[in-house]
N, C-alpha and C. Protein backbone atom coordinates (compact mmCIF):
# COMPACT_ATOMS: atom_id res chain seq x y z
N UNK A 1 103.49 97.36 82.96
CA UNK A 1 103.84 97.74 81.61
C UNK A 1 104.35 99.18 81.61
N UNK A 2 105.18 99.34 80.91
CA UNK A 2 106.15 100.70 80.81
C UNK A 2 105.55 101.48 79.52
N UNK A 3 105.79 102.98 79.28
CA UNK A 3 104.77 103.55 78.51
C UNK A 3 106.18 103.50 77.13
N UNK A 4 105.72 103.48 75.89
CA UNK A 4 106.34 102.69 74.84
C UNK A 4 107.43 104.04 74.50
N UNK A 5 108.84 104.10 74.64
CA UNK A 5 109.83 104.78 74.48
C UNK A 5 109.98 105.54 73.07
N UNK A 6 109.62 105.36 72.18
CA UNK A 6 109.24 105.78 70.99
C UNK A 6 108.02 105.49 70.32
N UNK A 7 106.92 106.46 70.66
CA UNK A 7 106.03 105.76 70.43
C UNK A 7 105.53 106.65 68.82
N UNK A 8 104.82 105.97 67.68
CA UNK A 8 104.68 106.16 66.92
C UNK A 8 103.77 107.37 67.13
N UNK A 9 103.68 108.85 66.33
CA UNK A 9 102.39 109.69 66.19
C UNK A 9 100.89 109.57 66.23
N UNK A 10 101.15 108.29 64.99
CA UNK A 10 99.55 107.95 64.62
C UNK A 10 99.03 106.91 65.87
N UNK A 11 99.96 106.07 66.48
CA UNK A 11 99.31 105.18 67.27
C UNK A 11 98.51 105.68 68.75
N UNK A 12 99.73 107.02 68.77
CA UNK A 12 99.36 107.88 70.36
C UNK A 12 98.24 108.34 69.64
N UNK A 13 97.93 109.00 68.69
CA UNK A 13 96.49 109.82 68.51
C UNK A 13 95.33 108.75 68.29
N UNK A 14 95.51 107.88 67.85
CA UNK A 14 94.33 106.28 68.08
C UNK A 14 94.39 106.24 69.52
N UNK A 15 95.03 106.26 70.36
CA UNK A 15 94.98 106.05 71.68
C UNK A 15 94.12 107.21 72.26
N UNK A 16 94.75 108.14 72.11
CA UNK A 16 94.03 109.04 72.68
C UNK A 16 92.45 109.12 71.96
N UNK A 17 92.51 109.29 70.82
CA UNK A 17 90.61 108.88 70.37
C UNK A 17 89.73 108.11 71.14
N UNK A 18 90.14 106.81 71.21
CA UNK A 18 90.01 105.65 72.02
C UNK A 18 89.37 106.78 73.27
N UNK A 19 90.13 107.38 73.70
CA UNK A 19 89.79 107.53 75.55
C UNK A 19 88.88 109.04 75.42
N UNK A 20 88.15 109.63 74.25
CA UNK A 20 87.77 110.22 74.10
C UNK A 20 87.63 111.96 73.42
N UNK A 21 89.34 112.06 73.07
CA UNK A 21 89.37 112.76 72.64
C UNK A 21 89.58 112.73 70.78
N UNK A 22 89.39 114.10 70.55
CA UNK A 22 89.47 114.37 68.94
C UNK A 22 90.08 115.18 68.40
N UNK A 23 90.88 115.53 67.38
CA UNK A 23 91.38 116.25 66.84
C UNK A 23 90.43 117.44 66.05
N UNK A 24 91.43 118.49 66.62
CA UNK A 24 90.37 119.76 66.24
C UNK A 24 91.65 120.72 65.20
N UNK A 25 92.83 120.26 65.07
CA UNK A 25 93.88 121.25 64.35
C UNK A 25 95.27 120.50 64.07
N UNK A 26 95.75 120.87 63.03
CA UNK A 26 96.91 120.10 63.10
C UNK A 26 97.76 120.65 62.19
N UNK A 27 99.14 121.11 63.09
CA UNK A 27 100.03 122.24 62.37
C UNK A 27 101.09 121.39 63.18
N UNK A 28 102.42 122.79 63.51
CA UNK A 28 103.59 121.92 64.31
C UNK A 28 103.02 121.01 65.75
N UNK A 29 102.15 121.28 66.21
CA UNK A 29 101.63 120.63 67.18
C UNK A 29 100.04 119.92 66.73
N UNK A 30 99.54 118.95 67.25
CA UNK A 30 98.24 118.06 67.08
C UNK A 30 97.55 119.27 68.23
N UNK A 31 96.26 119.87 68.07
CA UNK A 31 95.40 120.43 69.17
C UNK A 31 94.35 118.89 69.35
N UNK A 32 93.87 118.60 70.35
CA UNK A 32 92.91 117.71 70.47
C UNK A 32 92.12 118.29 71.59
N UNK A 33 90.91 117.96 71.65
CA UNK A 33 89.83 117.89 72.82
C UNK A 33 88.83 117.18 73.05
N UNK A 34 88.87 116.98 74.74
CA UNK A 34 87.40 115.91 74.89
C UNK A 34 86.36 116.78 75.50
N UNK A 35 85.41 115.87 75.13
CA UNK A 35 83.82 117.30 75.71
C UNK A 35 83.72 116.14 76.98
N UNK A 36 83.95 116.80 77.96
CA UNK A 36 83.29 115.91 79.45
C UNK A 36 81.39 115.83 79.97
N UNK A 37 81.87 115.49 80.35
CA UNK A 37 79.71 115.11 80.71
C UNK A 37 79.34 116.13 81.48
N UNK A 38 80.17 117.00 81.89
CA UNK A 38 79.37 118.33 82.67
C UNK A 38 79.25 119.02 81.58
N UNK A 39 79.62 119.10 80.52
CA UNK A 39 79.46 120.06 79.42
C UNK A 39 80.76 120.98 78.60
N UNK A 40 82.05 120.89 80.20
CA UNK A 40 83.32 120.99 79.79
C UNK A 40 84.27 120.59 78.65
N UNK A 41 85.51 120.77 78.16
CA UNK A 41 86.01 120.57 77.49
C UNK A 41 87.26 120.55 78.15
N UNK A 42 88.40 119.14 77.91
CA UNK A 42 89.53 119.11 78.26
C UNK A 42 90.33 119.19 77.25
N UNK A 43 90.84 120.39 76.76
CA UNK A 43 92.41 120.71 75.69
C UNK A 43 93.71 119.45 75.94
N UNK A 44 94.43 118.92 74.55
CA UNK A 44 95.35 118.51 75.01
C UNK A 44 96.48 119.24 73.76
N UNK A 45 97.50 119.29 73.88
CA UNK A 45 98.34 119.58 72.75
C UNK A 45 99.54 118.68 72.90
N UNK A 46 99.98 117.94 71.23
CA UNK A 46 100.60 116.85 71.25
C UNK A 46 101.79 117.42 70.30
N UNK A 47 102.85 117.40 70.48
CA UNK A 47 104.11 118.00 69.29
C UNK A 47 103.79 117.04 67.93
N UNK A 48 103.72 116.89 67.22
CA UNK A 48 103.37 116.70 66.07
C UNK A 48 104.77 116.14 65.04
N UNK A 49 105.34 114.98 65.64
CA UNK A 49 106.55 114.83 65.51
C UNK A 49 106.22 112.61 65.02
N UNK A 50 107.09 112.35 64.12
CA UNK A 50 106.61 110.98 63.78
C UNK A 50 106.91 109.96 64.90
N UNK A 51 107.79 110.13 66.15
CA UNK A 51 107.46 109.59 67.22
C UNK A 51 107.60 110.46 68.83
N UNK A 52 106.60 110.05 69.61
CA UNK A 52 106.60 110.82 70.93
C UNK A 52 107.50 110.19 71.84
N UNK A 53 108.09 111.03 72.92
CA UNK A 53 108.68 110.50 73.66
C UNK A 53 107.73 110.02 74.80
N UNK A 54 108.81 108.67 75.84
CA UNK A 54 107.67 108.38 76.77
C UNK A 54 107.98 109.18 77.64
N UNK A 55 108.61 110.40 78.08
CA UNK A 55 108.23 111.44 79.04
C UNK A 55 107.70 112.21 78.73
N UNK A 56 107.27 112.88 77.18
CA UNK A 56 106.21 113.50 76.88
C UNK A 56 104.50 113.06 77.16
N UNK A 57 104.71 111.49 76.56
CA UNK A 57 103.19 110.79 76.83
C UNK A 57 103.25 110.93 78.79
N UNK A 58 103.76 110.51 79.56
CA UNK A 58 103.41 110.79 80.83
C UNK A 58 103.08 112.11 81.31
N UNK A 59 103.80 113.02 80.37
CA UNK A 59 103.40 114.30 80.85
C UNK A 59 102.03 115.00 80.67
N UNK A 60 102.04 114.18 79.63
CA UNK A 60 100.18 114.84 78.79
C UNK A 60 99.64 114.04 79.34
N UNK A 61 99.53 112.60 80.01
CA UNK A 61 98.40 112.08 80.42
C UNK A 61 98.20 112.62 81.69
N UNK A 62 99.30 112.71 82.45
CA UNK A 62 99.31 113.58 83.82
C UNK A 62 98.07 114.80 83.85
N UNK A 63 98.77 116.07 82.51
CA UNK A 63 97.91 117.24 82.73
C UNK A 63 96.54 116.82 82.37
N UNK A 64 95.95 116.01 81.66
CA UNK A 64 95.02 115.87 81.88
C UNK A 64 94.04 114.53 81.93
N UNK A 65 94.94 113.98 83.20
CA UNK A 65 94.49 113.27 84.03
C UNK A 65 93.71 111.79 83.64
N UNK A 66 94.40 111.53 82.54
CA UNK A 66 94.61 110.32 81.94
C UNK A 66 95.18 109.60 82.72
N UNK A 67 94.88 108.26 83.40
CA UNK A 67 95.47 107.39 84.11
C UNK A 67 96.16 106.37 83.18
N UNK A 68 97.68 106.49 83.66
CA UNK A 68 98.80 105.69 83.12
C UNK A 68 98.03 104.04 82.70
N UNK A 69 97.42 102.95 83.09
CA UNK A 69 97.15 102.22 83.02
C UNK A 69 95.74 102.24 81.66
N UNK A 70 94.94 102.72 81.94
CA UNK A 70 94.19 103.28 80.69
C UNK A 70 94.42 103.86 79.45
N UNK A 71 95.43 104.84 79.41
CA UNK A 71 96.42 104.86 78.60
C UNK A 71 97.07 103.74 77.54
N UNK A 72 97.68 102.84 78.58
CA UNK A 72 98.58 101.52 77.79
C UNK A 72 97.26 101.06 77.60
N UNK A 73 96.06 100.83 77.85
CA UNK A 73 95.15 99.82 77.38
C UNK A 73 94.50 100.63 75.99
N UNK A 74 94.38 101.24 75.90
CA UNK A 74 93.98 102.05 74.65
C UNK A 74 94.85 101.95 73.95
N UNK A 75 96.65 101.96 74.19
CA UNK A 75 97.47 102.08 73.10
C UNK A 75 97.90 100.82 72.57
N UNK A 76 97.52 99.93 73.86
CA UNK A 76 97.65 98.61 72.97
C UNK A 76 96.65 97.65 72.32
N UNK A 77 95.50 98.26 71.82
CA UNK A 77 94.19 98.09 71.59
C UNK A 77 94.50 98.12 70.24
């Protein structure tokens, strides 16, 4: 499965909830973060635009290490 070429705002941020993160701000860009089980926190920042591109979504799951396949299962959930 290929990551969705225009993908809607609201559906990428359900996705990303899904895999643990939350929205903490929301201006020209979405801020989100997940609290990890060591006690850490992983930042993500999403452009804040009514659809994402799919080389943006690969790029943010990349930096933080969101696996492409987990990803599509959350977004198509």
């Amino acid at each position: 499965m290929k990551f969705p070429r225009d993908a809607p705002r609201q559906r990428v941020v359900r996705a990303l909830a899904a895999l643990g993160f939350r929205v903490v701000r929301v201006g020209n860009h979405i801020a989100m973060e997940r609290e990890n089980a060591d006690g850490s926190r992983t930042p993500l920042t999403l452009p804040n635009h009514e659809v994402i591109r799919a080389s943006t979504l690969r790029a943010i799951c990349t930096q933080v290490g969101i696996d492409r396949d987990a990803f599509l299962e959350a977004y198509e959930a």
